[in-house]
N, C-alpha and C. Protein backbone atom coordinates (compact mmCIF):
# COMPACT_ATOMS: atom_id res chain seq x y z
N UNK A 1 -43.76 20.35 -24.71
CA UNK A 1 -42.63 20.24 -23.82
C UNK A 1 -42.50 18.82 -23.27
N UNK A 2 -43.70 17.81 -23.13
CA UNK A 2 -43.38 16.97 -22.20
C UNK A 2 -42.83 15.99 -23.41
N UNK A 3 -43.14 15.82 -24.43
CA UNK A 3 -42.81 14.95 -25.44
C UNK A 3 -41.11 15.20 -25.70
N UNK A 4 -40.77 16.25 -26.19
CA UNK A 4 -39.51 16.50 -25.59
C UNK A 4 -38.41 16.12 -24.62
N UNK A 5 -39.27 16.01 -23.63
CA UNK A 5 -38.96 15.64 -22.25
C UNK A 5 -38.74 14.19 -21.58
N UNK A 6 -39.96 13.77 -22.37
CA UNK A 6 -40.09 12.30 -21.94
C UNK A 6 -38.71 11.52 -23.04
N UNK A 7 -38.64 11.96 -24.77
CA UNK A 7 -37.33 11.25 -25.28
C UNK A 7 -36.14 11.77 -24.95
N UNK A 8 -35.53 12.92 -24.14
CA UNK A 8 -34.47 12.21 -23.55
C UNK A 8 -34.79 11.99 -22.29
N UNK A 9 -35.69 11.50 -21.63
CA UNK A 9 -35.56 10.75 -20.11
C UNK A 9 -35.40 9.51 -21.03
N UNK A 10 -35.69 8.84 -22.00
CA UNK A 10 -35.14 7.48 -22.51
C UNK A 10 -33.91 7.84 -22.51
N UNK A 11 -33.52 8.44 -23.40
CA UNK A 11 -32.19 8.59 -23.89
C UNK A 11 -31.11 8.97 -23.04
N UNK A 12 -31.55 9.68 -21.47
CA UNK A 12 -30.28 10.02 -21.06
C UNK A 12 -30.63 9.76 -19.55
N UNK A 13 -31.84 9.43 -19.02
CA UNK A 13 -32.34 9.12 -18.01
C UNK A 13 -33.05 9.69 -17.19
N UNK A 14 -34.11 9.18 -16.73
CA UNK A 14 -35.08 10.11 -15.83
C UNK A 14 -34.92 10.98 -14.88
N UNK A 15 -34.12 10.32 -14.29
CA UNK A 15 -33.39 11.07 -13.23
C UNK A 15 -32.51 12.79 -13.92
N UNK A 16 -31.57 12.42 -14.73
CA UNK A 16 -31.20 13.81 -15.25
C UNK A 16 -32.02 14.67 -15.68
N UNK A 17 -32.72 13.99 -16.20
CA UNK A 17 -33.94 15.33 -16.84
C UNK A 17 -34.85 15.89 -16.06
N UNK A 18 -35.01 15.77 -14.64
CA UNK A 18 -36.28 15.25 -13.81
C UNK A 18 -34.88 17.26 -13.40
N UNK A 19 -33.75 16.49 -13.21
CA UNK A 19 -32.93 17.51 -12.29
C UNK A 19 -32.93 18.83 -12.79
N UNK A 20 -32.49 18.45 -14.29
CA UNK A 20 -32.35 19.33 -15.37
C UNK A 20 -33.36 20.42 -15.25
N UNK A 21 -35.24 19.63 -15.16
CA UNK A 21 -35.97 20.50 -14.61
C UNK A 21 -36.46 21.33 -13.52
N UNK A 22 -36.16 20.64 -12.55
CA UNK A 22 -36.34 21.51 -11.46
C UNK A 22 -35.01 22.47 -11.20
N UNK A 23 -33.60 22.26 -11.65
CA UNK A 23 -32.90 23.76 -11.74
C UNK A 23 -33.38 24.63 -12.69
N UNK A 24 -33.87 24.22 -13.57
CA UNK A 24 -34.48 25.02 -14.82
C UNK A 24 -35.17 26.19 -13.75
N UNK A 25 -36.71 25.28 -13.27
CA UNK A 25 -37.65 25.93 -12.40
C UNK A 25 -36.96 26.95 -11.28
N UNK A 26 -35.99 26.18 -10.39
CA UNK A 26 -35.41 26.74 -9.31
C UNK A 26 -34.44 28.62 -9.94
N UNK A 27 -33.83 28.65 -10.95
CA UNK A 27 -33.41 29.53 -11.79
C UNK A 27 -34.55 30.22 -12.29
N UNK A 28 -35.50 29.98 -12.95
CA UNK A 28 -36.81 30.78 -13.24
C UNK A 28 -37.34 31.48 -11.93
N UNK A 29 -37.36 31.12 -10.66
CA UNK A 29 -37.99 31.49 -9.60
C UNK A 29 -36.95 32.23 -9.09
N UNK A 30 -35.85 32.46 -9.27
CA UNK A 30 -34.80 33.35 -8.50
C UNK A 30 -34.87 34.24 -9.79
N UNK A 31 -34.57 34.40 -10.75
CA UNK A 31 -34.95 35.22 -11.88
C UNK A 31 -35.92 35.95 -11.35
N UNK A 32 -37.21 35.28 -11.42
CA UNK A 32 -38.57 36.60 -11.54
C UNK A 32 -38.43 37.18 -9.52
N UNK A 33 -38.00 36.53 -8.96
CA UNK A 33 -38.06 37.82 -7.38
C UNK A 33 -36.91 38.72 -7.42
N UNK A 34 -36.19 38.65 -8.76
CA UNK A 34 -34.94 39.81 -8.40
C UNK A 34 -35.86 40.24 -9.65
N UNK A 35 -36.53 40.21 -10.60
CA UNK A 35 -36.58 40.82 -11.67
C UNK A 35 -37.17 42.31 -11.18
N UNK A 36 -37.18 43.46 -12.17
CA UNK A 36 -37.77 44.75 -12.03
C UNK A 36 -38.49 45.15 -13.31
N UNK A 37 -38.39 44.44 -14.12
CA UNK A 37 -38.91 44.78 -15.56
C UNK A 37 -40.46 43.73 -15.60
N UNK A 38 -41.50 43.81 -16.48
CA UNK A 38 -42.71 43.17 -16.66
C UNK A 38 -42.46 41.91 -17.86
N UNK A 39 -41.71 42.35 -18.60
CA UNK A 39 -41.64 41.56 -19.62
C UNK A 39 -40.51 40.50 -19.82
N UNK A 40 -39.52 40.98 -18.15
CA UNK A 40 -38.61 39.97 -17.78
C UNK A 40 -38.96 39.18 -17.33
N UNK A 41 -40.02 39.70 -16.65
CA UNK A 41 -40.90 38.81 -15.55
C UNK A 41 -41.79 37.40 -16.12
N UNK A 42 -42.39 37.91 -17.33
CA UNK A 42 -42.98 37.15 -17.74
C UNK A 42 -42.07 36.21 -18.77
N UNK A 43 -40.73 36.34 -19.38
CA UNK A 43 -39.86 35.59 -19.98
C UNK A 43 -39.43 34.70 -19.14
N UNK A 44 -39.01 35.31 -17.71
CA UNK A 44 -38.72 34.20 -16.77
C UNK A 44 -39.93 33.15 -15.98
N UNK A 45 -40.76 33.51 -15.88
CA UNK A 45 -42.21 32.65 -16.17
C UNK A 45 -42.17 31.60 -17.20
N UNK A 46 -41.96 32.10 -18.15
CA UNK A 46 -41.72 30.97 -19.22
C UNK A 46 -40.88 30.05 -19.16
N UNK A 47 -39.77 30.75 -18.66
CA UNK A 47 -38.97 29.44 -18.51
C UNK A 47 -38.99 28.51 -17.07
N UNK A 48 -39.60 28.99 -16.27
CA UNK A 48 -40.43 28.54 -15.18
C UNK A 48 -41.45 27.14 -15.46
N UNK A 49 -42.31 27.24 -16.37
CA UNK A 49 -42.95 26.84 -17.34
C UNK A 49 -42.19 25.67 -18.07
N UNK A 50 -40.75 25.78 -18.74
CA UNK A 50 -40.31 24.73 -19.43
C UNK A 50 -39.56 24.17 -18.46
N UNK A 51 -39.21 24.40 -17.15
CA UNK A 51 -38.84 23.54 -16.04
C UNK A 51 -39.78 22.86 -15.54
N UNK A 52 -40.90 23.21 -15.26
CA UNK A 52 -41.92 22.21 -14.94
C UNK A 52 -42.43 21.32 -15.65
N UNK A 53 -42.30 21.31 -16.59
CA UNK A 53 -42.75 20.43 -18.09
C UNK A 53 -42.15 19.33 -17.69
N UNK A 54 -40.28 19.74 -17.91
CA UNK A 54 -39.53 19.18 -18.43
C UNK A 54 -39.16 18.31 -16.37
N UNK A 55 -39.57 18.84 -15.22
CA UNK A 55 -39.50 17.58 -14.59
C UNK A 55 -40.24 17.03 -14.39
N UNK A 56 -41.52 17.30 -15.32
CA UNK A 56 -42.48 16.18 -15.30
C UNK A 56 -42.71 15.32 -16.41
N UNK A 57 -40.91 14.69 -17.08
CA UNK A 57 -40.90 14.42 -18.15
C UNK A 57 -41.13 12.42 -17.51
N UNK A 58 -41.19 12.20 -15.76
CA UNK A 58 -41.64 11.05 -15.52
C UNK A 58 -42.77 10.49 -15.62
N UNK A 59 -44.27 11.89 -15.62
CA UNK A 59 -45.30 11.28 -15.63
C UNK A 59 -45.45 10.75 -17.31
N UNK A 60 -44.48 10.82 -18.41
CA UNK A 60 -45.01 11.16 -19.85
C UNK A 60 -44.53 9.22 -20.13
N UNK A 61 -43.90 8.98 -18.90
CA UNK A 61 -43.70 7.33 -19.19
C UNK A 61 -44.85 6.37 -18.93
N UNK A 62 -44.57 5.07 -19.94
CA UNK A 62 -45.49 4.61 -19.17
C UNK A 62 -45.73 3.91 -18.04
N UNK A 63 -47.29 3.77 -17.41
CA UNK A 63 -47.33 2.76 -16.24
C UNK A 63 -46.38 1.49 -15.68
N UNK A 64 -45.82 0.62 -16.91
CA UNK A 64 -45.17 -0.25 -16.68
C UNK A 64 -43.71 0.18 -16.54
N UNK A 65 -43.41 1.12 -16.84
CA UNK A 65 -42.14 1.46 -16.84
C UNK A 65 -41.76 2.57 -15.80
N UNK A 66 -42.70 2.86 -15.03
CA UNK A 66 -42.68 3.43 -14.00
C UNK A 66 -42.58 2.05 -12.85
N UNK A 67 -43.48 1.63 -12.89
CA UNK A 67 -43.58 0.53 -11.78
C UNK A 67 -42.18 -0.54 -11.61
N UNK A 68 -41.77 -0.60 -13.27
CA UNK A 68 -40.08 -1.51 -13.17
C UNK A 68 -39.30 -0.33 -12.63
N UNK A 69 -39.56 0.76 -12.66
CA UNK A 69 -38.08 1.49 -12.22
C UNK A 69 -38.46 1.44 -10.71
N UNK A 70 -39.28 1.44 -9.78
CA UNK A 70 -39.21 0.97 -8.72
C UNK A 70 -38.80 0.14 -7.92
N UNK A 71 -38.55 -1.01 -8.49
CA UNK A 71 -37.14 -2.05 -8.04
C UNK A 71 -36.28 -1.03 -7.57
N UNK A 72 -35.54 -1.72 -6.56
CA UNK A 72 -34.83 -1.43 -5.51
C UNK A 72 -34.53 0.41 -5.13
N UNK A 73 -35.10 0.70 -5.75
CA UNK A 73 -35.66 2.54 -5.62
C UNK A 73 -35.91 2.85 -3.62
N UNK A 74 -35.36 4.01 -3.23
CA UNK A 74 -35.86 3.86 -1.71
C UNK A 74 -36.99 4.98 -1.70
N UNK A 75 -36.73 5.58 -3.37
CA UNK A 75 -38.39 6.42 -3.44
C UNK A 75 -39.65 6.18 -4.28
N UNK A 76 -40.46 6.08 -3.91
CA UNK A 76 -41.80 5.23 -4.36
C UNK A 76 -41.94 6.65 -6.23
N UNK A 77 -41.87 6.02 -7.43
CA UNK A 77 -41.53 6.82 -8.42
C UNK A 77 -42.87 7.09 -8.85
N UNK A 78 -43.96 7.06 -8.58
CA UNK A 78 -45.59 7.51 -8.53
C UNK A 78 -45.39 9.10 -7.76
N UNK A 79 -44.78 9.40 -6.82
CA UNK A 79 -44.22 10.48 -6.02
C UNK A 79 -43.72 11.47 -7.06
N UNK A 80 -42.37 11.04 -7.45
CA UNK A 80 -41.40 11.53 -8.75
C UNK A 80 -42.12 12.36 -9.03
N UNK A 81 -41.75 13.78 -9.43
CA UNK A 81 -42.22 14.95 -10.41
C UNK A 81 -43.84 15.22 -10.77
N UNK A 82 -44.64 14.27 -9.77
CA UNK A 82 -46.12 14.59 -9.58
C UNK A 82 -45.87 15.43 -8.32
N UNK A 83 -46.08 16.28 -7.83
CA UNK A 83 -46.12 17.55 -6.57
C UNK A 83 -47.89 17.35 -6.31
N UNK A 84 -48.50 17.04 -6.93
CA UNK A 84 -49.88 17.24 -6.63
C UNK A 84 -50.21 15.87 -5.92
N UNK A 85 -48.70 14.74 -5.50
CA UNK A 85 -49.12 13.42 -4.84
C UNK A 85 -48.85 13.69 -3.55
N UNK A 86 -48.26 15.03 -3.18
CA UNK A 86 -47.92 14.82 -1.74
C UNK A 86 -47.69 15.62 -1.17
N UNK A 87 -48.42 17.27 -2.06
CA UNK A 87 -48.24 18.72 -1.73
C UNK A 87 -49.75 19.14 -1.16
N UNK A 88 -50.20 19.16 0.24
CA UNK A 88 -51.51 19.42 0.06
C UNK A 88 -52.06 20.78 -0.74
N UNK A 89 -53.47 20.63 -1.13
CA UNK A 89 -53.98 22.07 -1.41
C UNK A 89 -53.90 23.44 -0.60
N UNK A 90 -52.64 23.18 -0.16
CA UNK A 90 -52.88 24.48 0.91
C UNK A 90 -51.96 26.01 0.21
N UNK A 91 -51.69 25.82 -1.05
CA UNK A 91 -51.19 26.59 -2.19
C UNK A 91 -52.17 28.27 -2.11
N UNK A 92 -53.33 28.26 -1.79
CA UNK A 92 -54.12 29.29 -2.24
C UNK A 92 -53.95 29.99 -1.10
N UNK A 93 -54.36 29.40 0.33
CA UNK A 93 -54.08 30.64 1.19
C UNK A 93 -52.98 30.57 1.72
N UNK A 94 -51.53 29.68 1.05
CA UNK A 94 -50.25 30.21 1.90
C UNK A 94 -49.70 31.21 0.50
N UNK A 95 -50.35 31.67 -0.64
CA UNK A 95 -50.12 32.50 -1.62
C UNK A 95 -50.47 33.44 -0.69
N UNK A 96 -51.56 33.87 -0.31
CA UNK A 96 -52.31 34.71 -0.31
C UNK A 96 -51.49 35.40 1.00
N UNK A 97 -50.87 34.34 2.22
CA UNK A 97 -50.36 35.08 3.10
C UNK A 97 -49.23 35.92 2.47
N UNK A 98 -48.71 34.78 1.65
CA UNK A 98 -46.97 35.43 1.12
C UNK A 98 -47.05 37.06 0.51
N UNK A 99 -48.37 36.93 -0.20
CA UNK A 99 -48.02 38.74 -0.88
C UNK A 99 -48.37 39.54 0.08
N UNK A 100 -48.92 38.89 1.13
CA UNK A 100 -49.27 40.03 1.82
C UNK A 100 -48.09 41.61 2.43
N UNK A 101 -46.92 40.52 2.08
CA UNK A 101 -45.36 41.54 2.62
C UNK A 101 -44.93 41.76 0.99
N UNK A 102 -44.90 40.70 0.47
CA UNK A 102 -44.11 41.39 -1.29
C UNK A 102 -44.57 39.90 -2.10
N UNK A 103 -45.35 40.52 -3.29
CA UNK A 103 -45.54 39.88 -4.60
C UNK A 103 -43.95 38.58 -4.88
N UNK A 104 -42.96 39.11 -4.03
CA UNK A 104 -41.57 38.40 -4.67
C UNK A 104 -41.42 37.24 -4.14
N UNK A 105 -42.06 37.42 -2.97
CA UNK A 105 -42.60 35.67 -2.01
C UNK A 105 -42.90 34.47 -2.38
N UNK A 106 -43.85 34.99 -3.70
CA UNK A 106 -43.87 33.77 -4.02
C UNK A 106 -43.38 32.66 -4.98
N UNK A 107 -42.34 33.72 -5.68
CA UNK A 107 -41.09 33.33 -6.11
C UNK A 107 -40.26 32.73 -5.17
N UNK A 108 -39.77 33.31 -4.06
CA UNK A 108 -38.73 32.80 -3.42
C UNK A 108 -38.91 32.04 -2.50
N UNK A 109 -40.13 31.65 -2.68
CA UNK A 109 -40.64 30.49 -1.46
C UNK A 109 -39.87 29.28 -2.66
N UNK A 110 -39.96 29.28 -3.54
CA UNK A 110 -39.98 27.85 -4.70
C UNK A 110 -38.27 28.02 -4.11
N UNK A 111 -37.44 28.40 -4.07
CA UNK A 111 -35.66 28.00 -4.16
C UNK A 111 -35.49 27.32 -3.59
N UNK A 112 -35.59 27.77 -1.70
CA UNK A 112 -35.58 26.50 -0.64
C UNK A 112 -35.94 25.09 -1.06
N UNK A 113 -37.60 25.28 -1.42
CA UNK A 113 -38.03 24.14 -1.69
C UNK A 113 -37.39 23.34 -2.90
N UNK A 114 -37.12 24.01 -4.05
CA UNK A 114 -36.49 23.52 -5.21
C UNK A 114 -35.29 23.02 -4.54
N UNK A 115 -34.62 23.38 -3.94
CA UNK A 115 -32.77 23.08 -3.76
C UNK A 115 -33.38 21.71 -2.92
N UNK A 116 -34.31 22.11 -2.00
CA UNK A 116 -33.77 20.83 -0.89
C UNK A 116 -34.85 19.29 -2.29
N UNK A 117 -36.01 19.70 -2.88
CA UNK A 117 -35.94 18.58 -3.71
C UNK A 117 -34.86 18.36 -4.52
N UNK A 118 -34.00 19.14 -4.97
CA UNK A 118 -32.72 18.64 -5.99
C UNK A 118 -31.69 17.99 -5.18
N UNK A 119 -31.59 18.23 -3.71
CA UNK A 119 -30.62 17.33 -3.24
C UNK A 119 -31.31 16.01 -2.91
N UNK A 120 -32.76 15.91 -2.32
CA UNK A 120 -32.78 14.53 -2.26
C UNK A 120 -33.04 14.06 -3.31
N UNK A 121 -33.30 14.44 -4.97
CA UNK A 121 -33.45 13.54 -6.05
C UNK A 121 -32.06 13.43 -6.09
N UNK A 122 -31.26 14.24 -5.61
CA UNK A 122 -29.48 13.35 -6.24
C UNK A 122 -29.13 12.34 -5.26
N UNK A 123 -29.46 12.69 -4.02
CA UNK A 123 -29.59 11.42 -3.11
C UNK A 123 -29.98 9.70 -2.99
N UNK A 124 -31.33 10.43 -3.76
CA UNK A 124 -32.07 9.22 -2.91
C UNK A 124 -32.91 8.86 -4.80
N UNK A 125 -32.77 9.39 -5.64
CA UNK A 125 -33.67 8.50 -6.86
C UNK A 125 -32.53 7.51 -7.26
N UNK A 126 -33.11 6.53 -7.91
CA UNK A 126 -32.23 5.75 -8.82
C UNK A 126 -31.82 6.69 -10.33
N UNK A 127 -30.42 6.23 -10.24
CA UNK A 127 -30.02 6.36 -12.10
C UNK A 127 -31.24 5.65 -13.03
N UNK A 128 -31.97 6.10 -13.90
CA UNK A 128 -32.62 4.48 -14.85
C UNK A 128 -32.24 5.43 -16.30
N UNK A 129 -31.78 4.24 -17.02
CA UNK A 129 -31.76 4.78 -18.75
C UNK A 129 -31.97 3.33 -19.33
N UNK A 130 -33.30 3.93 -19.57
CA UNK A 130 -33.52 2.15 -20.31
C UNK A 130 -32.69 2.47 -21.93
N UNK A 131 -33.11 1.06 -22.24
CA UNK A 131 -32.58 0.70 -23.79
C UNK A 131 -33.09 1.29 -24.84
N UNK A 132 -32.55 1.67 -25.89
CA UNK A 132 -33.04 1.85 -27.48
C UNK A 132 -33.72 1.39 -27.53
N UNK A 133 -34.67 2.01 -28.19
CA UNK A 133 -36.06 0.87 -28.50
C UNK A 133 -35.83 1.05 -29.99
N UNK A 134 -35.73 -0.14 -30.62
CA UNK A 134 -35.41 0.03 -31.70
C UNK A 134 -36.15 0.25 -32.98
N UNK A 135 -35.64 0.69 -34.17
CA UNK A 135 -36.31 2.35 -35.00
C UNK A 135 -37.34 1.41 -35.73
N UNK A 136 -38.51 2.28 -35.79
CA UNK A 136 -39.47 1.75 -36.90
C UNK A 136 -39.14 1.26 -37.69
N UNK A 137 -39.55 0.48 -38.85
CA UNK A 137 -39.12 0.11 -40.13
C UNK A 137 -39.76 1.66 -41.41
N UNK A 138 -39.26 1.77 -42.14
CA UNK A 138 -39.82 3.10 -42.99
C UNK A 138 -41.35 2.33 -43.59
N UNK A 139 -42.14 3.45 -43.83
CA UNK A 139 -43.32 3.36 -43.80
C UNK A 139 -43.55 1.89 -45.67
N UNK A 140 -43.03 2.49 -46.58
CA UNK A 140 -42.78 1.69 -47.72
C UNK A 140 -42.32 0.02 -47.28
N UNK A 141 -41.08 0.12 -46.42
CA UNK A 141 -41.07 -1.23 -46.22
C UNK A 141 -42.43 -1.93 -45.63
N UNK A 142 -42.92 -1.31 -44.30
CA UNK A 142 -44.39 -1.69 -43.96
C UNK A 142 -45.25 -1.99 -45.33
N UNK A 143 -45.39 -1.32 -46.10
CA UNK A 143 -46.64 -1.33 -47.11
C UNK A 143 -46.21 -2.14 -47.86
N UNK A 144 -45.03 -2.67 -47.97
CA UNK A 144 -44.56 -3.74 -49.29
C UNK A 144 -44.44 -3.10 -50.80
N UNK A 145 -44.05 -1.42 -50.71
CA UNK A 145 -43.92 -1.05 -52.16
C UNK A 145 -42.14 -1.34 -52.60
């Protein structure tokens, strides 16, 4: 998924794909707390799964090209689609409170949170779509046959 992910954040920009994923996610998580079926549940998991991939198609860039898209950025892009830079570990026992009323909690805890990150990534990230990088040469021309 992230390979996927990471060629069109070239191709169409980090920022869209970053969005692309977390509605993906935000839609997977409203899916499985209305779901009633097991095997819906777990289809929408999956696609839960290719939303998270796919907005973590920033970490699949590299170092240097993270650090240039930071120019004039008002959000530090090390932050960007890493959740583990600024979410403490406190995941296990605020799970643990949430089922305590319904298993669906902890689905619908992610929407709030998903919506209000999708408005400040439309807010506050930069547009970036870098350039073509232009195409290999075919393997024969390399070898000189």
């Amino acid at each position: 998924m992230l390979v996927p992910a990471g060629r069109l954040a070239d191709r169409y920009g980090i920022k869209l794909v970053f969005l692309l994923g977390l509605a993906t996610f935000v839609l997977g998580s409203l899916g499985c707390a209305l779901s009633d079926d097991l095997w819906l549940l777990v289809g929408l998991r999956c696609l839960q799964a290719v939303g998270r991939r796919r907005s973590g198609a920033y970490q699949s860039r590299p170092a240097a090209d993270r650090h240039a898209a930071r120019a004039g950025s008002r959000l530090d892009p090390d932050l960007v689609g890493d959740d583990r830079a600024w979410v403490p570990r406190q995941d296990l026992p605020l799970g643990g409170l949430l089922v305590q009323s319904s298993w669906r909690w902890i689905f619908v805890i992610n929407i709030p949170v998903g919506l209000i990150a999708l408005a400040l990534t439309i807010i506050w990230a930069p547009s970036t779509v870098t350039a073509p990088r232009p195409a290999s040469p075919p393997t024969s021309a390399v070898a000189g046959c």
